[in-house]
PDB file of N, CA and C in Angstrom:
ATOM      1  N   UNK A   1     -11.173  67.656 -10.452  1.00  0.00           N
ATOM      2  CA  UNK A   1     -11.122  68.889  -9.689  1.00  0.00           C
ATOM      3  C   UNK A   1     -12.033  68.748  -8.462  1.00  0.00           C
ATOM      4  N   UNK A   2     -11.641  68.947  -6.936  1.00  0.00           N
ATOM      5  CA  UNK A   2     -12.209  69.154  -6.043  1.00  0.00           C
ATOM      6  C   UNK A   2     -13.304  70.157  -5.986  1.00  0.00           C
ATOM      7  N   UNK A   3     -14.632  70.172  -5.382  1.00  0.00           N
ATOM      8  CA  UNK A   3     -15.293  71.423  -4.846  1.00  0.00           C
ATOM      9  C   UNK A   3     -14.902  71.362  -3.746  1.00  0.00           C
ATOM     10  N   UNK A   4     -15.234  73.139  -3.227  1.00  0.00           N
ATOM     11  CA  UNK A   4     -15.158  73.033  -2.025  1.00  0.00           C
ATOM     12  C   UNK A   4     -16.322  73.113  -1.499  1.00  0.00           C
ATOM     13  N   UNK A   5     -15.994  72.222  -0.356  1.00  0.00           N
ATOM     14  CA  UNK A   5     -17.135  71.968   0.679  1.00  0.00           C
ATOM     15  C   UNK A   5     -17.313  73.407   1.423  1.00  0.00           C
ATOM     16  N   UNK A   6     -18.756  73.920   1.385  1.00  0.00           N
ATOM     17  CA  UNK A   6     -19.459  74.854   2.678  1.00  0.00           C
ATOM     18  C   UNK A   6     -19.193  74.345   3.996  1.00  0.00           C
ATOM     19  N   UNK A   7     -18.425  75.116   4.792  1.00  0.00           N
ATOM     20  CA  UNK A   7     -18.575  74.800   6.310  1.00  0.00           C
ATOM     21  C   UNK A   7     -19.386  75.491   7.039  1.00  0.00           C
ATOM     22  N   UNK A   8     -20.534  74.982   7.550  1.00  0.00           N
ATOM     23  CA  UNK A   8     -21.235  76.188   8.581  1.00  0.00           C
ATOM     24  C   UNK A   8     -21.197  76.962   9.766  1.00  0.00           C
ATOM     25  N   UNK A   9     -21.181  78.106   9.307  1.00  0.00           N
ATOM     26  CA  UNK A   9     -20.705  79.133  10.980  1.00  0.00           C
ATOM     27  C   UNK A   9     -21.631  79.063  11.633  1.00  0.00           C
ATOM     28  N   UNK A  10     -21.685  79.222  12.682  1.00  0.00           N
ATOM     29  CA  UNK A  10     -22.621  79.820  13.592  1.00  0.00           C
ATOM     30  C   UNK A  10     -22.105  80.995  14.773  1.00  0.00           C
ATOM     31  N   UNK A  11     -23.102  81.654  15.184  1.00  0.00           N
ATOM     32  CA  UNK A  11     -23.043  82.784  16.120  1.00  0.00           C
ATOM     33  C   UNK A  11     -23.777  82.701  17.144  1.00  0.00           C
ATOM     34  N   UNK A  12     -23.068  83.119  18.620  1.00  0.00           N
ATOM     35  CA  UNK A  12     -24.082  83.219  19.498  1.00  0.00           C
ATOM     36  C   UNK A  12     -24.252  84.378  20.029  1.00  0.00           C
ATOM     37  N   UNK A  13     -25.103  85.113  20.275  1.00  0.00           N
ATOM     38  CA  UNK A  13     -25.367  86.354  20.987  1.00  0.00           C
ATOM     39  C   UNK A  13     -24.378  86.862  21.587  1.00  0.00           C
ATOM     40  N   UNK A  14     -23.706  87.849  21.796  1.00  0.00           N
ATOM     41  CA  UNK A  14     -23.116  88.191  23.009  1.00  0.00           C
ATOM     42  C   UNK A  14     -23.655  89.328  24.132  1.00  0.00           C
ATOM     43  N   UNK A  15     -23.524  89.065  25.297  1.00  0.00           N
ATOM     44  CA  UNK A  15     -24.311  89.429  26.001  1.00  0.00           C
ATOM     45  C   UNK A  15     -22.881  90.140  26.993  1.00  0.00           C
ATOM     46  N   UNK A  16     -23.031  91.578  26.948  1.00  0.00           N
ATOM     47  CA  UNK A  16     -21.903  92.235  28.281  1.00  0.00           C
ATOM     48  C   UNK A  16     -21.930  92.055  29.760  1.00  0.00           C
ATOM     49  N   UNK A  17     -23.415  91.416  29.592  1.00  0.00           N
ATOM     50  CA  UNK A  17     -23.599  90.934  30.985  1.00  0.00           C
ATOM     51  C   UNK A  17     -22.653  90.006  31.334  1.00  0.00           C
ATOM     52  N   UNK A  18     -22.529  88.838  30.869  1.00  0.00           N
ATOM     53  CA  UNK A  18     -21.457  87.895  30.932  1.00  0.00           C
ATOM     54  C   UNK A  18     -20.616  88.428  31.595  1.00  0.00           C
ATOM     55  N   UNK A  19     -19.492  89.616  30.783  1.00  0.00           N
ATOM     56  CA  UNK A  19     -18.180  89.557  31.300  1.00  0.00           C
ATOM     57  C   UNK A  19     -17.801  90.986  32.549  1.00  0.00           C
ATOM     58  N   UNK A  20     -19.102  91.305  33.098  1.00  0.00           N
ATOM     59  CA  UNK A  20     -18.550  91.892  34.142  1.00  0.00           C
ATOM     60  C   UNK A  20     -18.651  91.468  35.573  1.00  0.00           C
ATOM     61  N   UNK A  21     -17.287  91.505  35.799  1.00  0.00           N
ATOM     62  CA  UNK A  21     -17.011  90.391  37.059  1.00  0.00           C
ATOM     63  C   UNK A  21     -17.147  90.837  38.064  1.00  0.00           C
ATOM     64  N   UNK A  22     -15.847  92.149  38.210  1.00  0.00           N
ATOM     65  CA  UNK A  22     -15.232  92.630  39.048  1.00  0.00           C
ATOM     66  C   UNK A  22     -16.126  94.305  39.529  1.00  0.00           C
ATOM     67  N   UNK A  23     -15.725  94.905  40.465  1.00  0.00           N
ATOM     68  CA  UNK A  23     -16.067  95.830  41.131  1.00  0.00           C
ATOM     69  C   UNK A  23     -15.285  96.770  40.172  1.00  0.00           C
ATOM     70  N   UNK A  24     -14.317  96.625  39.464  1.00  0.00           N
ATOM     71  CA  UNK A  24     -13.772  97.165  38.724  1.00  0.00           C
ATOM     72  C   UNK A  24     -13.972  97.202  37.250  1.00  0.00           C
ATOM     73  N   UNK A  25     -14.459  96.271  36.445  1.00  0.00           N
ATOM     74  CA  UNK A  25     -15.341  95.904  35.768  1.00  0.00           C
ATOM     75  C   UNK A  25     -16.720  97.326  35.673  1.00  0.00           C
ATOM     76  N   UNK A  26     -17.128  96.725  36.830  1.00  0.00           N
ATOM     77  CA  UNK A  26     -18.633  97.725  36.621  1.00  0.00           C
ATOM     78  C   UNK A  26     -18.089  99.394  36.717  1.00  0.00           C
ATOM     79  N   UNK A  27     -16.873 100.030  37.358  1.00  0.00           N
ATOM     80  CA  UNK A  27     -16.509 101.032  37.280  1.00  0.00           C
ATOM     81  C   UNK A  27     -16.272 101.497  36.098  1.00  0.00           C
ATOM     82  N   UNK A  28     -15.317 100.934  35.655  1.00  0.00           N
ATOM     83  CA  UNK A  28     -14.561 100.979  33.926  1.00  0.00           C
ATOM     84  C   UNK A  28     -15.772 101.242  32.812  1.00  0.00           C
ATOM     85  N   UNK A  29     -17.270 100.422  33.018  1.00  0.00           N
ATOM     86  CA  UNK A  29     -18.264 100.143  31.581  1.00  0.00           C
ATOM     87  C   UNK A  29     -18.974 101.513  32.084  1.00  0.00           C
ATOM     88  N   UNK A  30     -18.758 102.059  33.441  1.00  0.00           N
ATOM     89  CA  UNK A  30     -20.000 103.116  33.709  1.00  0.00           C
ATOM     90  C   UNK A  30     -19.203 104.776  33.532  1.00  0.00           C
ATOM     91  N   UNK A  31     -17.818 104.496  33.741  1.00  0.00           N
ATOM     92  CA  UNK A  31     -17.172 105.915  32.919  1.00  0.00           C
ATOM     93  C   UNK A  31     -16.962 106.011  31.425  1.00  0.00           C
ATOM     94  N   UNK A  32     -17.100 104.539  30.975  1.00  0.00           N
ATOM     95  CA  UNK A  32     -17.166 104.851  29.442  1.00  0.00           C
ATOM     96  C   UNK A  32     -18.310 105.529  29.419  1.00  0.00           C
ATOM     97  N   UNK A  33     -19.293 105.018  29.791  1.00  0.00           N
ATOM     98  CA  UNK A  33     -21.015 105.336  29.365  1.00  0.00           C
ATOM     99  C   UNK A  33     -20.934 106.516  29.449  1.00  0.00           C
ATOM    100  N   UNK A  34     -20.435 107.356  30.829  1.00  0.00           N
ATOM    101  CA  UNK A  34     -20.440 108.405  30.918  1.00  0.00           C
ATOM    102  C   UNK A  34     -19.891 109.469  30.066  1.00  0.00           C
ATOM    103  N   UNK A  35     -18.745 108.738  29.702  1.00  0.00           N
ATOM    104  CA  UNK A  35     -17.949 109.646  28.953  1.00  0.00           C
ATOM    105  C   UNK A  35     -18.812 109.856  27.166  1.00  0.00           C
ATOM    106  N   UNK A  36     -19.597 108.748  26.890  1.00  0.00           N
ATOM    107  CA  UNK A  36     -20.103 108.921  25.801  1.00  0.00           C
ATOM    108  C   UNK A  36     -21.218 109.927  25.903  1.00  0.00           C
ATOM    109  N   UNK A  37     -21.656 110.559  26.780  1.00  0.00           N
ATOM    110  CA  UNK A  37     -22.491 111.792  27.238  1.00  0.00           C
ATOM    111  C   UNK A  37     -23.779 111.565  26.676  1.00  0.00           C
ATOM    112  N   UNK A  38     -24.283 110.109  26.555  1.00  0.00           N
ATOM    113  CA  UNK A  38     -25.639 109.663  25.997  1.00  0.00           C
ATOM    114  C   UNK A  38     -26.450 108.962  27.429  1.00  0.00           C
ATOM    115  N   UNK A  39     -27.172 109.721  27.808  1.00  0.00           N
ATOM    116  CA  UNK A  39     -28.184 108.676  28.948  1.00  0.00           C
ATOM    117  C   UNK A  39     -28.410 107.591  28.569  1.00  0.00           C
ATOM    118  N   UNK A  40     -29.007 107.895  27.344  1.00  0.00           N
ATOM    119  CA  UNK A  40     -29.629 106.203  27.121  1.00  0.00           C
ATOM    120  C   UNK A  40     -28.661 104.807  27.046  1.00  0.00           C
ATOM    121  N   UNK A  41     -27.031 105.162  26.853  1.00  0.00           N
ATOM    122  CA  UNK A  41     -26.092 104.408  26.694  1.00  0.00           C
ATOM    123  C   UNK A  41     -25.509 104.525  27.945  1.00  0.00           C
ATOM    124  N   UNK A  42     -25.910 105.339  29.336  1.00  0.00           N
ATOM    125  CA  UNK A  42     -25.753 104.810  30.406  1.00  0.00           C
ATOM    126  C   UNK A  42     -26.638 103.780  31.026  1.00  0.00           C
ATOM    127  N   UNK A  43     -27.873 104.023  31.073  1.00  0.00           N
ATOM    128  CA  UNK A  43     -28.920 103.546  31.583  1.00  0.00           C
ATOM    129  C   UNK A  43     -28.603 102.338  31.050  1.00  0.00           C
ATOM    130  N   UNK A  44     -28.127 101.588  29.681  1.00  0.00           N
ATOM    131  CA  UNK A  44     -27.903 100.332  29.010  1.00  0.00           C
ATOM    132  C   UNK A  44     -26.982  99.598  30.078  1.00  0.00           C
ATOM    133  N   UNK A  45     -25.924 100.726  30.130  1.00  0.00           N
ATOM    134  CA  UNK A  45     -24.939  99.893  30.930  1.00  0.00           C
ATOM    135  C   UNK A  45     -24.820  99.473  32.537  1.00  0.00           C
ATOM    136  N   UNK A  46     -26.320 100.341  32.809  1.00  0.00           N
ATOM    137  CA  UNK A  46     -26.566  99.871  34.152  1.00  0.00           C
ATOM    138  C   UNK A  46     -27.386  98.636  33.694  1.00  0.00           C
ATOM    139  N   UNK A  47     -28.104  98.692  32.960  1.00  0.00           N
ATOM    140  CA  UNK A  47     -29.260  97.291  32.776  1.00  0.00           C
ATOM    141  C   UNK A  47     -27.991  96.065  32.258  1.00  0.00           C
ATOM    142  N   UNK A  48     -26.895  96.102  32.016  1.00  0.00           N
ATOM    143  CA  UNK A  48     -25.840  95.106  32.008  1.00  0.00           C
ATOM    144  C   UNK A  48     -25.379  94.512  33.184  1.00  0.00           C
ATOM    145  N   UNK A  49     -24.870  95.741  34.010  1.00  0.00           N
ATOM    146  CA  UNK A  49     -24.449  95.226  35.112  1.00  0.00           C
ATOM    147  C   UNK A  49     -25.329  94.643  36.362  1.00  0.00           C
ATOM    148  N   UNK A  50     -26.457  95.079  36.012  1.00  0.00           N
ATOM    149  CA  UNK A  50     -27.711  94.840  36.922  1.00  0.00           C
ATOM    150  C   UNK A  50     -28.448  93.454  36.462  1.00  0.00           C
ATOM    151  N   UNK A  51     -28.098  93.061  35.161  1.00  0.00           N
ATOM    152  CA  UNK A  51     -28.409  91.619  34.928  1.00  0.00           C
ATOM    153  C   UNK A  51     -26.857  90.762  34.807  1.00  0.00           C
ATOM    154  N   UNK A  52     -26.018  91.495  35.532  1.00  0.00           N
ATOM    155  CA  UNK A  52     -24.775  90.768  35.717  1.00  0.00           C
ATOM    156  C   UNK A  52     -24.530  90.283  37.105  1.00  0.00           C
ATOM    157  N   UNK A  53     -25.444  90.837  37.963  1.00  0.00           N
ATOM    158  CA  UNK A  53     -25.708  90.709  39.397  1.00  0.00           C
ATOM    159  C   UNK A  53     -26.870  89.751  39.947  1.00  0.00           C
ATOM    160  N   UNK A  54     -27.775  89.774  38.858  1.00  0.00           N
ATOM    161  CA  UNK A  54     -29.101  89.011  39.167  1.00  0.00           C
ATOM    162  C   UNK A  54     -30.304  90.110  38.832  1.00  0.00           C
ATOM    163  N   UNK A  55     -30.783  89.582  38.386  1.00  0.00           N
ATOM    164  CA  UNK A  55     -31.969  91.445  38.407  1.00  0.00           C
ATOM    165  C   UNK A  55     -32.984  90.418  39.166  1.00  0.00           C
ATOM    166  N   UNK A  56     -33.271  89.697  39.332  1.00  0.00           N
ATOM    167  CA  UNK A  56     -34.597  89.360  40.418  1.00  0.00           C
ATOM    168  C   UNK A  56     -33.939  89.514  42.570  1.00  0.00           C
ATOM    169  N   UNK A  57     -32.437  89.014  42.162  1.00  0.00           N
ATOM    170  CA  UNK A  57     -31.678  89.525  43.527  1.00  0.00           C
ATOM    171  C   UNK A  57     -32.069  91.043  43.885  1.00  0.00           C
ATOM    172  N   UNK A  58     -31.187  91.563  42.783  1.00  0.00           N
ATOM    173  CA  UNK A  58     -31.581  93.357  43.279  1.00  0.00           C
ATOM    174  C   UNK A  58     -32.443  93.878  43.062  1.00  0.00           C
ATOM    175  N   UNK A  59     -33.750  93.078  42.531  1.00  0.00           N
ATOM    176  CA  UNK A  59     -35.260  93.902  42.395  1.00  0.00           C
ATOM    177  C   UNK A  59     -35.910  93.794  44.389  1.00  0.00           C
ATOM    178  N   UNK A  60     -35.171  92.862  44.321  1.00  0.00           N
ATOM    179  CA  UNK A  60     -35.569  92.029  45.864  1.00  0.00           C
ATOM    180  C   UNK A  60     -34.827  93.280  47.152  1.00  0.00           C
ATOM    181  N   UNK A  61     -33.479  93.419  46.751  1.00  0.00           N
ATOM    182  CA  UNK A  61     -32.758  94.156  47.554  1.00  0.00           C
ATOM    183  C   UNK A  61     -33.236  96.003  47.283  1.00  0.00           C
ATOM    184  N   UNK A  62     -33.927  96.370  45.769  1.00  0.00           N
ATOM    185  CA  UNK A  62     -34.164  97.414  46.027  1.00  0.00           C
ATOM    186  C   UNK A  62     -35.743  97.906  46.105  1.00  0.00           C
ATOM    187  N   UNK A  63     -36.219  96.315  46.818  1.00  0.00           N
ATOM    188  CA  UNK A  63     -37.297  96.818  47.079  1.00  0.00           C
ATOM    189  C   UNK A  63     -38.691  97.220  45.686  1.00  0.00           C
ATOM    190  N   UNK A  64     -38.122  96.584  44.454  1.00  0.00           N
ATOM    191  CA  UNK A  64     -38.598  97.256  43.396  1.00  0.00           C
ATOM    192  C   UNK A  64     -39.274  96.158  42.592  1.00  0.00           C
ATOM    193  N   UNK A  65     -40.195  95.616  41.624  1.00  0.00           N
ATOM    194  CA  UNK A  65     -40.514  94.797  40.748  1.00  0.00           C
ATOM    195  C   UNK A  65     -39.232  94.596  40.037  1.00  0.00           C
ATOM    196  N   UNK A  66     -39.446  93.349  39.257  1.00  0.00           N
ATOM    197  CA  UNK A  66     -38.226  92.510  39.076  1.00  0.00           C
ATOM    198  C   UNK A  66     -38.524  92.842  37.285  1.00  0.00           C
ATOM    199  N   UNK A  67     -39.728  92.368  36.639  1.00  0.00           N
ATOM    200  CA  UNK A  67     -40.453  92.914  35.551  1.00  0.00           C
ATOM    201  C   UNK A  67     -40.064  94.855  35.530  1.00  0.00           C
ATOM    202  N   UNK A  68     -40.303  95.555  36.078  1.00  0.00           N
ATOM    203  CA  UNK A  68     -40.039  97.110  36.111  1.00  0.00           C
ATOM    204  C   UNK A  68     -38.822  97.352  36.340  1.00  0.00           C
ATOM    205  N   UNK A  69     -38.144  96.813  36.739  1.00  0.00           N
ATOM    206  CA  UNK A  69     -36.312  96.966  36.583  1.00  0.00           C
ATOM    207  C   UNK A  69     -36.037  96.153  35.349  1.00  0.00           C
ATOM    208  N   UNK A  70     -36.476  95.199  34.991  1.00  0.00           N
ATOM    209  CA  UNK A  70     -36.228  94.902  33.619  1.00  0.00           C
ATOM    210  C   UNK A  70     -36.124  96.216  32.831  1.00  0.00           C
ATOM    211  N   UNK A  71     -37.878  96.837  32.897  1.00  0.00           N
ATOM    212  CA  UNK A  71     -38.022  97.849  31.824  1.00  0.00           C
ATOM    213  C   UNK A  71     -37.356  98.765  31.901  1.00  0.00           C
ATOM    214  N   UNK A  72     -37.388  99.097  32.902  1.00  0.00           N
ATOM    215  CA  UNK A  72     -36.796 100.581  33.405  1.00  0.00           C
ATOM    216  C   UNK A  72     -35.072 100.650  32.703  1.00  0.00           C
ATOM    217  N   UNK A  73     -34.272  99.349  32.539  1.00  0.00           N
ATOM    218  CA  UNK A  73     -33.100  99.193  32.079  1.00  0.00           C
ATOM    219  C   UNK A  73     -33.131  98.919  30.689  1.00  0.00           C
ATOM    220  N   UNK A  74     -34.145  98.453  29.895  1.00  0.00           N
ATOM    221  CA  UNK A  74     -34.234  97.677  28.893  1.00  0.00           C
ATOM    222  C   UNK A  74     -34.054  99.151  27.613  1.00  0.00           C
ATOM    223  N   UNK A  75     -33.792  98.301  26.344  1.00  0.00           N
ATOM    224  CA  UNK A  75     -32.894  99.707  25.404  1.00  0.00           C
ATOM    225  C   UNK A  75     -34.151 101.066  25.360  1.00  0.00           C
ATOM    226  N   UNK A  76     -35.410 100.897  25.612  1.00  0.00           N
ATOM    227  CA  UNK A  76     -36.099 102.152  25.707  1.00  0.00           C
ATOM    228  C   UNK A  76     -36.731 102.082  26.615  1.00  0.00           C
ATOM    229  N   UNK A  77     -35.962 101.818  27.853  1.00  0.00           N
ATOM    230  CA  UNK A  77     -36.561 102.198  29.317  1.00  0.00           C
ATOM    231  C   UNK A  77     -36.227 103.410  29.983  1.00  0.00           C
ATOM    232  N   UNK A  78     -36.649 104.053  30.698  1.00  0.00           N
ATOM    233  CA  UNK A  78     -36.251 105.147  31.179  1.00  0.00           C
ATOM    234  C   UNK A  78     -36.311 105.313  32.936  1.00  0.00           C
ATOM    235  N   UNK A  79     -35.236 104.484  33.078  1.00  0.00           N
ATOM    236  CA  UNK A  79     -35.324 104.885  35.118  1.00  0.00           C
ATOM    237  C   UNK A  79     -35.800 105.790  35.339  1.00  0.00           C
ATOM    238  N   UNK A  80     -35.771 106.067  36.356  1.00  0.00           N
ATOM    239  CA  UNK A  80     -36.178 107.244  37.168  1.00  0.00           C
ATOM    240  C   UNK A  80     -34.607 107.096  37.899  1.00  0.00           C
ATOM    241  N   UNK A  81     -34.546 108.650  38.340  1.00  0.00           N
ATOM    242  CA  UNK A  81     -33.166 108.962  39.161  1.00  0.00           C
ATOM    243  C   UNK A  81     -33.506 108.255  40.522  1.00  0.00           C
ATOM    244  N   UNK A  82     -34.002 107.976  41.077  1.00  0.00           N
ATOM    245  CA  UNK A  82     -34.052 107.199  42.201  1.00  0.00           C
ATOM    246  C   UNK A  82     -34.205 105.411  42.509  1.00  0.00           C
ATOM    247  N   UNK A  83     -34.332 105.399  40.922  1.00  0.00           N
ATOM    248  CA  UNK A  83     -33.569 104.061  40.838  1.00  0.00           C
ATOM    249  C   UNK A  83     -32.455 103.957  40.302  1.00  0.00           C
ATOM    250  N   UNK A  84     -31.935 104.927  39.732  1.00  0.00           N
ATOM    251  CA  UNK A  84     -30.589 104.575  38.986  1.00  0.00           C
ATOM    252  C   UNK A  84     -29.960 104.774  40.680  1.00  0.00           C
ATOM    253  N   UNK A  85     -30.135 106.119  41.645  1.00  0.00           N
ATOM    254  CA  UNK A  85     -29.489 106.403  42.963  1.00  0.00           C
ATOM    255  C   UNK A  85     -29.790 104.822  43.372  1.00  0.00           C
ATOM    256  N   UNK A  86     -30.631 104.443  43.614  1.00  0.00           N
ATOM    257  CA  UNK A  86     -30.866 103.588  44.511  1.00  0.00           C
ATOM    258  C   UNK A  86     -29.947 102.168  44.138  1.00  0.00           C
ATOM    259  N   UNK A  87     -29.778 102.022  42.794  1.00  0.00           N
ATOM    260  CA  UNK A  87     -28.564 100.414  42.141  1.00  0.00           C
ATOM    261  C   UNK A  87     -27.455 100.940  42.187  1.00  0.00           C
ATOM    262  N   UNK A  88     -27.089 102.045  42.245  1.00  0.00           N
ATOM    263  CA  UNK A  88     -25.662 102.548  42.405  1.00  0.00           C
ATOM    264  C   UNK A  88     -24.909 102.306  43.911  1.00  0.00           C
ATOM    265  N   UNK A  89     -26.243 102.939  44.962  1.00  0.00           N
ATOM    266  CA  UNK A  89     -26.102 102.742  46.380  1.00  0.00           C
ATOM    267  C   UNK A  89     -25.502 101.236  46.727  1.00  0.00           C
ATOM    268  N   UNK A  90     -26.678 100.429  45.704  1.00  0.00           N
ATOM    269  CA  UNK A  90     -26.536  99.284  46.087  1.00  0.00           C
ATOM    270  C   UNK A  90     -25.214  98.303  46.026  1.00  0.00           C
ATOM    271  N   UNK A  91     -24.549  99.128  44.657  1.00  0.00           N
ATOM    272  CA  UNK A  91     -23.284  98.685  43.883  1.00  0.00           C
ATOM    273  C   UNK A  91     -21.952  98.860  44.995  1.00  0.00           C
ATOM    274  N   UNK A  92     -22.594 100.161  45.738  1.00  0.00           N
ATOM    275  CA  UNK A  92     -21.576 100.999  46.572  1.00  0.00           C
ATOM    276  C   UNK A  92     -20.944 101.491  45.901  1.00  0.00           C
ATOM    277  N   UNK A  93     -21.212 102.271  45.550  1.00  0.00           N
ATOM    278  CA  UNK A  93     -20.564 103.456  44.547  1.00  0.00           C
ATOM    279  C   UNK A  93     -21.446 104.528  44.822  1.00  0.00           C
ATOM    280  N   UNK A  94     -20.645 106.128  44.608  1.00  0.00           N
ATOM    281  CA  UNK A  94     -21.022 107.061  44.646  1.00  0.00           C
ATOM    282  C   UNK A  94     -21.195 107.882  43.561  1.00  0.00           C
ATOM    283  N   UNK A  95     -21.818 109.305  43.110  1.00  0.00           N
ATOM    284  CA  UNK A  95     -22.208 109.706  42.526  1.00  0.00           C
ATOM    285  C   UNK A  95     -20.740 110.881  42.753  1.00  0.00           C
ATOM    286  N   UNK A  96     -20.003 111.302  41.461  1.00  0.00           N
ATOM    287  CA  UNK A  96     -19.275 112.388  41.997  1.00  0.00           C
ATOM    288  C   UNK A  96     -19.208 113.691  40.893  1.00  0.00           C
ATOM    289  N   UNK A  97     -19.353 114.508  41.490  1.00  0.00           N
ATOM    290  CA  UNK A  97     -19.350 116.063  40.081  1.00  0.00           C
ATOM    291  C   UNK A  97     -17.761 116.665  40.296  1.00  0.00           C
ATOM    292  N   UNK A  98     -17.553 116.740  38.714  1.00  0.00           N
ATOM    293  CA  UNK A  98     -16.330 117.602  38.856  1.00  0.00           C
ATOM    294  C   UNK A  98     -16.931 118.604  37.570  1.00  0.00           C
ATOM    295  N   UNK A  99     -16.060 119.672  37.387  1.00  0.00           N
ATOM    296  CA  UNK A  99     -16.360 120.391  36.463  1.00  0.00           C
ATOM    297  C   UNK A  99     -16.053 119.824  34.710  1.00  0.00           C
ATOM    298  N   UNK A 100     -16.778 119.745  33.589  1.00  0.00           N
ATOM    299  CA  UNK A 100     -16.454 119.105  32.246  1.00  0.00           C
ATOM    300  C   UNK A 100     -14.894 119.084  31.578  1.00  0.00           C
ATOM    301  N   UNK A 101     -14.677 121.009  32.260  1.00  0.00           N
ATOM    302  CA  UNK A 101     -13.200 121.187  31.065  1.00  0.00           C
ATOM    303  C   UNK A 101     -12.601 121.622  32.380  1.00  0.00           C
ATOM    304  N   UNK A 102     -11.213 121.878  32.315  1.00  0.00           N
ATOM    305  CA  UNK A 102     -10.032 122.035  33.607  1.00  0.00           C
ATOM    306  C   UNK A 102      -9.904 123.720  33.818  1.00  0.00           C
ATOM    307  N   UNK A 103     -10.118 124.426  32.523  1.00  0.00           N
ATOM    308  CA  UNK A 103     -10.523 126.099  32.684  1.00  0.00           C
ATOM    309  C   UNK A 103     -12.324 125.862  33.602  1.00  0.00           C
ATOM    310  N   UNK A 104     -11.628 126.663  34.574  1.00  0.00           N
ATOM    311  CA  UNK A 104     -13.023 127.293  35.321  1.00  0.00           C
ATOM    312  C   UNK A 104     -13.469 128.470  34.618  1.00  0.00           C
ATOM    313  N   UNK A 105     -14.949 128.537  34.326  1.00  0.00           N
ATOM    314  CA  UNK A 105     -15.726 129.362  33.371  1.00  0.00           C
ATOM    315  C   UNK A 105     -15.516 130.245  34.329  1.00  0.00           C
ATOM    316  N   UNK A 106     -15.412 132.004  33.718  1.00  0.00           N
ATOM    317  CA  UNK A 106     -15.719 132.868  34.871  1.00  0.00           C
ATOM    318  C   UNK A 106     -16.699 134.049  34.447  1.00  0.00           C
TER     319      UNK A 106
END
């Protein structure tokens, strides 16, 4: 009777940074975020796309520590609105309000 032989798996991290490419890409991961109505699971998905860009590039371009945009993105960092304004600017993208539900409250 044969044993069977153990084959060993392995795993590597996956990182979302990796797979956002496109200008479209970073649109698509930042209306999910949004839509999940959790800051802290936006702010994540800016610290993705912002280490999908370079974070020592755009610490450079926004003028900001490269270490403090780490934190500020990292899972219990907390931007400030004028850096999240300021990587968005940078993204070229705008900030836009519509109302939550399609009935206007009266």
């Amino acid at each position: 009777m044969k044993t069977a032989t153990k084959k060993k798996v392995t795993f590597t991290k996956w990182d979302p940074a990796d797979d956002i490419e496109t200008k479209e890409d970073v649109i698509a991961l930042l209306e999910v975020a949004l839509g999940e109505n959790d800051p802290d699971f936006f702010f994540r998905a800016l610290g993705y796309i912002a280490r999908s860009k370079g974070m020592t590039q755009l610490a450079n371009e926004l003028n900001l520590d490269r270490v403090g945009l780490y934190k500020s993105f990292a899972p219990k960092g907390n931007p400030s609105f004028r850096t999240v304004f300021k990587l968005l600017n940078l993204l070229d993208l705008q900030i836009k309000l519509s109302p939550k539900n399609s009935a206007v409250a009266q």
